[in-house]
PDB file of N, CA and C in Angstrom:
ATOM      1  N   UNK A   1     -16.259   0.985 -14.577  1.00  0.00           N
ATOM      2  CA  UNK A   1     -15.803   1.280 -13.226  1.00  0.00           C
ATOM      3  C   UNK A   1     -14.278   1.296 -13.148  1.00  0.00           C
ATOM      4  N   UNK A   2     -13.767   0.570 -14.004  1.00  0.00           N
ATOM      5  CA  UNK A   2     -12.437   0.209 -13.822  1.00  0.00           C
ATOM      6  C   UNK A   2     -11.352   1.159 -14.631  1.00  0.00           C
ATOM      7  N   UNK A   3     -11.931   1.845 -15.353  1.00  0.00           N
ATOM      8  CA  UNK A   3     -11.585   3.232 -16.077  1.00  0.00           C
ATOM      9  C   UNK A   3     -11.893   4.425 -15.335  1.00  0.00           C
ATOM     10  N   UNK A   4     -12.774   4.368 -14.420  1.00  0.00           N
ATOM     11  CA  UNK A   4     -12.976   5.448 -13.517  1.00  0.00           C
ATOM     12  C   UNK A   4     -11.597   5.625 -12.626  1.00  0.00           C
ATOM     13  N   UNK A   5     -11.629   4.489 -12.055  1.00  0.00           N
ATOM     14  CA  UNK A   5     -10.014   4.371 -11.081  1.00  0.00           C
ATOM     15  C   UNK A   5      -8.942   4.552 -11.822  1.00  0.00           C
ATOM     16  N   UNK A   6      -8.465   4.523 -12.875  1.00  0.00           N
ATOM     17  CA  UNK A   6      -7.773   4.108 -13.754  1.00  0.00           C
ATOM     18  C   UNK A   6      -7.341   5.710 -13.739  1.00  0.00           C
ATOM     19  N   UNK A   7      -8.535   6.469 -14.048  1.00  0.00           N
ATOM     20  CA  UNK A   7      -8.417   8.010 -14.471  1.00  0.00           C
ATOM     21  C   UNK A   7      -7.550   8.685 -13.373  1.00  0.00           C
ATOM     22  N   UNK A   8      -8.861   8.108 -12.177  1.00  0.00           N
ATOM     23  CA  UNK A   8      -8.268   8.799 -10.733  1.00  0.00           C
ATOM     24  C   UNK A   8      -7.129   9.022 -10.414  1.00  0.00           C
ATOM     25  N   UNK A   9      -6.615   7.852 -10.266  1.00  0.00           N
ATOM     26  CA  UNK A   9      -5.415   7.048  -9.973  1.00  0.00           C
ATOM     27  C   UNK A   9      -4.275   8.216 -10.724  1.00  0.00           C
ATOM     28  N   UNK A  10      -4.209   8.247 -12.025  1.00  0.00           N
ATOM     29  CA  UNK A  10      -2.933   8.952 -12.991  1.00  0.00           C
ATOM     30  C   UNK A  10      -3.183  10.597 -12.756  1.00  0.00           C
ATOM     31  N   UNK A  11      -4.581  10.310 -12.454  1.00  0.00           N
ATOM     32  CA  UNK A  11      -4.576  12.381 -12.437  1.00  0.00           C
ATOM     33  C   UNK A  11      -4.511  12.583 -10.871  1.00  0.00           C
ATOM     34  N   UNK A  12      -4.242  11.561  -9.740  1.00  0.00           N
ATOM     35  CA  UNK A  12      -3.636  11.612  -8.448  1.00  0.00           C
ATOM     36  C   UNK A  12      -1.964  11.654  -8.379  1.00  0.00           C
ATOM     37  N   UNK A  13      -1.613  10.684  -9.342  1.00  0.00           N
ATOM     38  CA  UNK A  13      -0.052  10.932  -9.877  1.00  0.00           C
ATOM     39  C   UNK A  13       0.202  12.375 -10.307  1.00  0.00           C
ATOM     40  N   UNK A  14      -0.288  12.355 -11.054  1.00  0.00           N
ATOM     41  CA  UNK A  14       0.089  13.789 -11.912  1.00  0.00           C
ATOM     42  C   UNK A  14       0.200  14.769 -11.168  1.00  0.00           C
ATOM     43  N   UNK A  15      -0.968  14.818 -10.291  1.00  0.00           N
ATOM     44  CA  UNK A  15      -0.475  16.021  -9.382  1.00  0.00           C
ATOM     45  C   UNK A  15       0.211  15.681  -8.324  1.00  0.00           C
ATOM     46  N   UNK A  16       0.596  15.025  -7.646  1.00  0.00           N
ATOM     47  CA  UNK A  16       1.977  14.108  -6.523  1.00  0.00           C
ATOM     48  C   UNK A  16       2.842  14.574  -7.133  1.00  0.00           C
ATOM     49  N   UNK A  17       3.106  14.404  -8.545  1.00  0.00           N
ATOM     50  CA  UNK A  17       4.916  14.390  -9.555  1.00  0.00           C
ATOM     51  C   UNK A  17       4.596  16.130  -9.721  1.00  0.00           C
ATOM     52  N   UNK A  18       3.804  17.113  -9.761  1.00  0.00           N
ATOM     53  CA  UNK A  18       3.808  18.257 -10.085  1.00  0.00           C
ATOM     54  C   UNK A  18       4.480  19.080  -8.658  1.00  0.00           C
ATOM     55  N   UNK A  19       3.301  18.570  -7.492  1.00  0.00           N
ATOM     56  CA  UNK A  19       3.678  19.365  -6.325  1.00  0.00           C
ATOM     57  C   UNK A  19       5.432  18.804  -6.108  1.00  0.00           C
ATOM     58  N   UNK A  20       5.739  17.750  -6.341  1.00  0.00           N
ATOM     59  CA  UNK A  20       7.349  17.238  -5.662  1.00  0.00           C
ATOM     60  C   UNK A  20       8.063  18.084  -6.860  1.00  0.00           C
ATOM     61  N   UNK A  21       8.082  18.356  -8.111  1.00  0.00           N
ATOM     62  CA  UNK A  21       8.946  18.695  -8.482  1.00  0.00           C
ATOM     63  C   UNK A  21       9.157  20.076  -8.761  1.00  0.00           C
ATOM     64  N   UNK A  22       8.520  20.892  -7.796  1.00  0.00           N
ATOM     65  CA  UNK A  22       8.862  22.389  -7.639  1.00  0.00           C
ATOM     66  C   UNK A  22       9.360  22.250  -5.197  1.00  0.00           C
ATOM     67  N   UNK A  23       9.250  21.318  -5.149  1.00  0.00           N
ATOM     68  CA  UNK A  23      10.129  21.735  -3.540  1.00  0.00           C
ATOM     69  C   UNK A  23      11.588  21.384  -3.916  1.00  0.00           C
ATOM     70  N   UNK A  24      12.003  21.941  -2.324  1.00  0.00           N
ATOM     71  CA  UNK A  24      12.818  21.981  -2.174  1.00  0.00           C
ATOM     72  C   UNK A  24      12.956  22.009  -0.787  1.00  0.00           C
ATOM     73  N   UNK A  25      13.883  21.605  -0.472  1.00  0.00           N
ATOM     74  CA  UNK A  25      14.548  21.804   1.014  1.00  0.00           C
ATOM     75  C   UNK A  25      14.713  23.191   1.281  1.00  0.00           C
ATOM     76  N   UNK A  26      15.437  24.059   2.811  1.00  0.00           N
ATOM     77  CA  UNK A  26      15.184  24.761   3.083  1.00  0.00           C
ATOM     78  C   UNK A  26      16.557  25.626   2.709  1.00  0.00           C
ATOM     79  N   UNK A  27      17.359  24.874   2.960  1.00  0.00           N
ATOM     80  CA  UNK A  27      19.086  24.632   2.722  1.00  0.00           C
ATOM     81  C   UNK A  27      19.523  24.888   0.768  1.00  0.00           C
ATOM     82  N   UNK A  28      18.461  23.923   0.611  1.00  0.00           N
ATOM     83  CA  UNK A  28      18.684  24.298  -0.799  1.00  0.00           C
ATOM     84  C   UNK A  28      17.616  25.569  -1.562  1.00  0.00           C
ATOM     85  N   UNK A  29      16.653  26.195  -1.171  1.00  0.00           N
ATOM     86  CA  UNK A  29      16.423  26.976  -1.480  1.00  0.00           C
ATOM     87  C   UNK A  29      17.171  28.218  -1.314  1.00  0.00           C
ATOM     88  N   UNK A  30      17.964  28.286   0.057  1.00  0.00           N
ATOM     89  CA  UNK A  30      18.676  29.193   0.198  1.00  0.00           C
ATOM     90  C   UNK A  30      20.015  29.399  -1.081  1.00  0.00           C
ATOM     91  N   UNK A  31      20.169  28.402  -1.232  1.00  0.00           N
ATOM     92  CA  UNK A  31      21.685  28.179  -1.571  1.00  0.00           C
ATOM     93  C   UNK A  31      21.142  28.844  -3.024  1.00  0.00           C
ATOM     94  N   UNK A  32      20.071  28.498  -3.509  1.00  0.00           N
ATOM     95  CA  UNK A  32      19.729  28.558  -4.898  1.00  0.00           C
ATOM     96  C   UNK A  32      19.516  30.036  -5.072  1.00  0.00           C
ATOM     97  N   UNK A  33      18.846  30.757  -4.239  1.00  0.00           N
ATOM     98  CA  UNK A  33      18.942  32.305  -4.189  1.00  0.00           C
ATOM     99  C   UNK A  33      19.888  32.489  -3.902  1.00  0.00           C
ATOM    100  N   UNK A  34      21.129  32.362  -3.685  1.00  0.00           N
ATOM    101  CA  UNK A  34      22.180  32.861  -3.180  1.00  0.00           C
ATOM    102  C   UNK A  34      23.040  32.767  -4.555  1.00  0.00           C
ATOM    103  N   UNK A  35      22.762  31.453  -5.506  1.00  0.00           N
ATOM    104  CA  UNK A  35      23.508  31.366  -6.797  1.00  0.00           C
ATOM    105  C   UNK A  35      23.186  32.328  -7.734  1.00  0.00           C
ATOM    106  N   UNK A  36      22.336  32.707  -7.996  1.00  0.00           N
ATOM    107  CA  UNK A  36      21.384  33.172  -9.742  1.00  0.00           C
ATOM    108  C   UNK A  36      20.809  32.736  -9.902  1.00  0.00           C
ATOM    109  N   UNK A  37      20.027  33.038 -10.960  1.00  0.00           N
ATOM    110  CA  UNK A  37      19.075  32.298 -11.598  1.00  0.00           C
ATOM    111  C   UNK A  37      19.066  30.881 -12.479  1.00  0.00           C
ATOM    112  N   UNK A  38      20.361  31.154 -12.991  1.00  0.00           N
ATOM    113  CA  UNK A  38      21.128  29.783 -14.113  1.00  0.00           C
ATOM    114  C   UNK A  38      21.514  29.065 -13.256  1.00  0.00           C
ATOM    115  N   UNK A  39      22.035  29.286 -12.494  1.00  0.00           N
ATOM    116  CA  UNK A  39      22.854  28.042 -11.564  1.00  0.00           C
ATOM    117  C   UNK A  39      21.572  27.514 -10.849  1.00  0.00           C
ATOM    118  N   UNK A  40      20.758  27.921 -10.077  1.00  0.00           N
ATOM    119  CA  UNK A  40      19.533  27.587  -9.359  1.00  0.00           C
ATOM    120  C   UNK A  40      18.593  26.952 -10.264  1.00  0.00           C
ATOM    121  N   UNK A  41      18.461  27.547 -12.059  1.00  0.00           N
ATOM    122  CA  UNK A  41      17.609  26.155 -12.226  1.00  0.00           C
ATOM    123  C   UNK A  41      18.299  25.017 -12.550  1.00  0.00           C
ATOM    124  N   UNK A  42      19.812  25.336 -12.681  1.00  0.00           N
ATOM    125  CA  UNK A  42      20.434  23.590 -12.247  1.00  0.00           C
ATOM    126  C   UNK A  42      20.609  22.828 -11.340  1.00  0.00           C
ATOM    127  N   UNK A  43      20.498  23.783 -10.213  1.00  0.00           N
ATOM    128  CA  UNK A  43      19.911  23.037  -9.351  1.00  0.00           C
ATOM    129  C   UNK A  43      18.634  21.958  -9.152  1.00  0.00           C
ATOM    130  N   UNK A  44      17.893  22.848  -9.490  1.00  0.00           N
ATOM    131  CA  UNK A  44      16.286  22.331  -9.574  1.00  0.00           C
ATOM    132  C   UNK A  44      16.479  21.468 -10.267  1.00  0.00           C
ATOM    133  N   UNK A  45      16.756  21.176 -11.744  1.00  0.00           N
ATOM    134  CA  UNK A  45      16.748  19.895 -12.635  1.00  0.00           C
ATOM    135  C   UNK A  45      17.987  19.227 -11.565  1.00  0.00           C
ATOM    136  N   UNK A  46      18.953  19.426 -11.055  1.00  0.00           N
ATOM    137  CA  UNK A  46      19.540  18.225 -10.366  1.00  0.00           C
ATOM    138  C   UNK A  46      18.582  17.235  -9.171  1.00  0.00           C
ATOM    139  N   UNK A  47      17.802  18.266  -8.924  1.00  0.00           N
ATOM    140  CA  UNK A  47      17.086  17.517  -8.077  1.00  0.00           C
ATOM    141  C   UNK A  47      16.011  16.761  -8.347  1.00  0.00           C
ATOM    142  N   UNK A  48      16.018  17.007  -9.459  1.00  0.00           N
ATOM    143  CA  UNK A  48      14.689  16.507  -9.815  1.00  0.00           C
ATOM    144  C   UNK A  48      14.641  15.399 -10.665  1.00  0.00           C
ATOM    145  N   UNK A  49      16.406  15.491 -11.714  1.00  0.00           N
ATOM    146  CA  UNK A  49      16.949  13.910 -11.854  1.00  0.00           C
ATOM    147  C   UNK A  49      16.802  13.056 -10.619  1.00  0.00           C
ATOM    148  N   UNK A  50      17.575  13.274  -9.459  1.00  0.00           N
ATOM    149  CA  UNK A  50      17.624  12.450  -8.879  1.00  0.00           C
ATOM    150  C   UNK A  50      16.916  11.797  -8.090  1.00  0.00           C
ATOM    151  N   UNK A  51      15.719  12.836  -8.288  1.00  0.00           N
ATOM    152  CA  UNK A  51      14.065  12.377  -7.308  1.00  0.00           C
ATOM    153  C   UNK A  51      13.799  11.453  -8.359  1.00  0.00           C
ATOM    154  N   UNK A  52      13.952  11.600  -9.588  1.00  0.00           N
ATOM    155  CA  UNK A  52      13.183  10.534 -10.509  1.00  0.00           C
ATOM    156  C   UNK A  52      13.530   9.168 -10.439  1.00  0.00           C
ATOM    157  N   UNK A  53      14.974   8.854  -9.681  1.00  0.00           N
ATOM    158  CA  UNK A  53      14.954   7.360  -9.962  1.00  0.00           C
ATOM    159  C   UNK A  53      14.051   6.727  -8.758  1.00  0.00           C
ATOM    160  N   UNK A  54      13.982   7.260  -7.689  1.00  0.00           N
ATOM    161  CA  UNK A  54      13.413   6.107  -7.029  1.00  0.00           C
ATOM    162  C   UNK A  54      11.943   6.078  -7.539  1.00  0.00           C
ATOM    163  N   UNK A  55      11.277   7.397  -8.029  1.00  0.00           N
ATOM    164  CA  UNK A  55       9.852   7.344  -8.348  1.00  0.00           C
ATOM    165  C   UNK A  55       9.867   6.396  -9.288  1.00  0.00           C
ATOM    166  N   UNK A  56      10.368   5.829 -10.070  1.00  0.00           N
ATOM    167  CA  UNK A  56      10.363   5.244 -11.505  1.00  0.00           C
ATOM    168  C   UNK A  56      10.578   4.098 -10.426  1.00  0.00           C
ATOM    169  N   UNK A  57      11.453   3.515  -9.805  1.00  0.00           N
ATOM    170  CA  UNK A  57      11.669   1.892  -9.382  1.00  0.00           C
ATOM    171  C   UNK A  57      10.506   1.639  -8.639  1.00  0.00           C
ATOM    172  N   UNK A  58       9.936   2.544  -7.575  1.00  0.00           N
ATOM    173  CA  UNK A  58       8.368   2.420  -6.981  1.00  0.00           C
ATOM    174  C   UNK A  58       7.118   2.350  -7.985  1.00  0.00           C
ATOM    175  N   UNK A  59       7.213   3.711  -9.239  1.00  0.00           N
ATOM    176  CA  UNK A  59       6.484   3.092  -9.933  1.00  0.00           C
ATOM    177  C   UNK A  59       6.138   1.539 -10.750  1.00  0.00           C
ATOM    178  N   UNK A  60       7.427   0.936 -10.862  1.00  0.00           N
ATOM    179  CA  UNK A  60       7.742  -0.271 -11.538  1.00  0.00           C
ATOM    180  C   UNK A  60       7.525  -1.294 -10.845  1.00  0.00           C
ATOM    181  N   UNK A  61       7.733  -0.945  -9.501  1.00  0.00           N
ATOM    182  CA  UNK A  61       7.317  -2.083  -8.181  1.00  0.00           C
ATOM    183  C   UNK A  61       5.597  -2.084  -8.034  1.00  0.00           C
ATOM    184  N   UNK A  62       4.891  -0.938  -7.794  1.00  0.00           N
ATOM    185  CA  UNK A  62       3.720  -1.330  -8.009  1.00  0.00           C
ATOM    186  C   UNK A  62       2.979  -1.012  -9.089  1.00  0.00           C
ATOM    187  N   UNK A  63       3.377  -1.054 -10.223  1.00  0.00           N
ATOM    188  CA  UNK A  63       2.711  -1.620 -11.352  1.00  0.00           C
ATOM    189  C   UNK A  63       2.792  -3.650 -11.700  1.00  0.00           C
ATOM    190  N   UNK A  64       4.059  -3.777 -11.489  1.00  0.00           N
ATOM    191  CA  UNK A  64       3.898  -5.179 -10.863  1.00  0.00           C
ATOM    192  C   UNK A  64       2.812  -5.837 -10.043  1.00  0.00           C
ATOM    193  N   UNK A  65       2.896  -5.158  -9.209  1.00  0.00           N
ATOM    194  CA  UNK A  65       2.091  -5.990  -7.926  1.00  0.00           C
ATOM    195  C   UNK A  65       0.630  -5.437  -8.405  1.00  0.00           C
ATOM    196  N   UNK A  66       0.310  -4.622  -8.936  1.00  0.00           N
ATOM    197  CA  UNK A  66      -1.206  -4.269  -9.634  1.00  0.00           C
ATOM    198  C   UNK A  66      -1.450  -5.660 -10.661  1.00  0.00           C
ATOM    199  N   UNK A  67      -0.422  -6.014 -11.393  1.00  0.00           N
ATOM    200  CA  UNK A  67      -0.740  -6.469 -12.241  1.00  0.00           C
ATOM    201  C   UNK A  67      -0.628  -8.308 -11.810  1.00  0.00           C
ATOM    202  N   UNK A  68       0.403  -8.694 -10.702  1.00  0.00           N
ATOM    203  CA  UNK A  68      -0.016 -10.132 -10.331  1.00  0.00           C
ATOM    204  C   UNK A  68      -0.921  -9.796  -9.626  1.00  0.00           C
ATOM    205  N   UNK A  69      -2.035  -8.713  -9.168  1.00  0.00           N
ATOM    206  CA  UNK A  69      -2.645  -9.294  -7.945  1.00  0.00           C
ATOM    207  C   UNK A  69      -4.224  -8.702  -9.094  1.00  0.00           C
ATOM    208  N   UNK A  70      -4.633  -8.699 -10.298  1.00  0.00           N
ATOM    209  CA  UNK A  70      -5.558  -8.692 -10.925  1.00  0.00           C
ATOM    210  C   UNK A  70      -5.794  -9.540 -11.206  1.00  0.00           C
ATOM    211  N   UNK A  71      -7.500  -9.268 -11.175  1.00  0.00           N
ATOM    212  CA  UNK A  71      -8.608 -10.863 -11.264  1.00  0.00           C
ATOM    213  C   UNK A  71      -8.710 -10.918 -12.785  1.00  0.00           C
TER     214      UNK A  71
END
Protein backbone atom coordinates (compact mmCIF):
# COMPACT_ATOMS: atom_id res chain seq x y z
CA UNK A 1 0.00 0.00 0.00
CA UNK A 2 2.69 2.18 0.92
CA UNK A 3 4.44 1.91 -2.52
CA UNK A 4 1.23 2.61 -4.14
CA UNK A 5 1.32 6.27 -2.57
CA UNK A 6 4.80 6.43 -2.88
CA UNK A 7 4.30 6.00 -6.85
CA UNK A 8 1.36 8.44 -6.82
CA UNK A 9 2.80 10.93 -4.95
CA UNK A 10 6.32 11.36 -7.45
CA UNK A 11 4.31 10.83 -10.68
CA UNK A 12 1.91 13.84 -9.08
CA UNK A 13 5.31 15.75 -8.72
CA UNK A 14 6.49 15.03 -11.95
CA UNK A 15 3.81 16.37 -13.59
CA UNK A 16 3.40 19.76 -11.11
CA UNK A 17 7.49 20.34 -12.04
CA UNK A 18 6.57 19.64 -15.93
CA UNK A 19 3.38 21.91 -16.21
CA UNK A 20 5.46 24.95 -13.99
CA UNK A 21 8.37 24.73 -16.02
CA UNK A 22 7.03 25.64 -19.45
CA UNK A 23 4.73 29.00 -17.93
CA UNK A 24 5.26 31.98 -17.88
CA UNK A 25 3.87 35.22 -17.03
CA UNK A 26 2.14 37.33 -19.47
CA UNK A 27 4.81 40.20 -19.43
CA UNK A 28 7.36 37.75 -19.86
CA UNK A 29 6.06 35.90 -22.61
CA UNK A 30 5.74 38.97 -24.42
CA UNK A 31 9.12 40.18 -23.81
CA UNK A 32 10.45 36.70 -24.89
CA UNK A 33 8.78 36.98 -28.40
CA UNK A 34 9.87 40.22 -28.73
CA UNK A 35 13.74 38.94 -28.05
CA UNK A 36 14.43 35.74 -30.44
CA UNK A 37 14.61 32.69 -29.98
CA UNK A 38 18.24 32.51 -28.06
CA UNK A 39 17.61 35.17 -25.82
CA UNK A 40 13.96 33.78 -24.90
CA UNK A 41 15.26 30.36 -24.11
CA UNK A 42 17.43 32.26 -21.61
CA UNK A 43 14.96 33.49 -20.45
CA UNK A 44 13.05 30.39 -19.81
CA UNK A 45 16.12 28.63 -18.08
CA UNK A 46 16.34 31.97 -15.97
CA UNK A 47 13.19 31.29 -14.79
CA UNK A 48 13.26 28.22 -14.17
CA UNK A 49 16.66 28.48 -12.07
CA UNK A 50 15.01 30.59 -10.01
CA UNK A 51 11.64 28.68 -9.60
CA UNK A 52 13.90 25.84 -8.48
CA UNK A 53 15.10 27.17 -5.27
CA UNK A 54 12.10 27.52 -3.41
CA UNK A 55 10.75 24.07 -4.90
CA UNK A 56 13.87 22.33 -3.53
CA UNK A 57 13.58 24.19 0.20
CA UNK A 58 9.63 23.06 0.20
CA UNK A 59 10.66 19.90 -1.08
CA UNK A 60 13.24 19.51 1.86
CA UNK A 61 10.69 20.93 4.35
CA UNK A 62 8.24 18.27 3.65
CA UNK A 63 10.28 15.45 3.22
CA UNK A 64 11.22 16.23 6.80
CA UNK A 65 7.99 16.43 8.22
CA UNK A 66 7.02 13.01 6.18
CA UNK A 67 9.70 11.56 7.77
CA UNK A 68 9.28 12.79 11.75
CA UNK A 69 5.69 12.22 11.45
CA UNK A 70 6.13 8.22 10.23
CA UNK A 71 4.91 5.31 12.28
Amino acid sequence: MKQRIKIAVLSLVAVLVHVVSFAQCSICSKTASQLGEDAARGLNGGIIYLAAAPFLILSYIGYKWWKNNRD
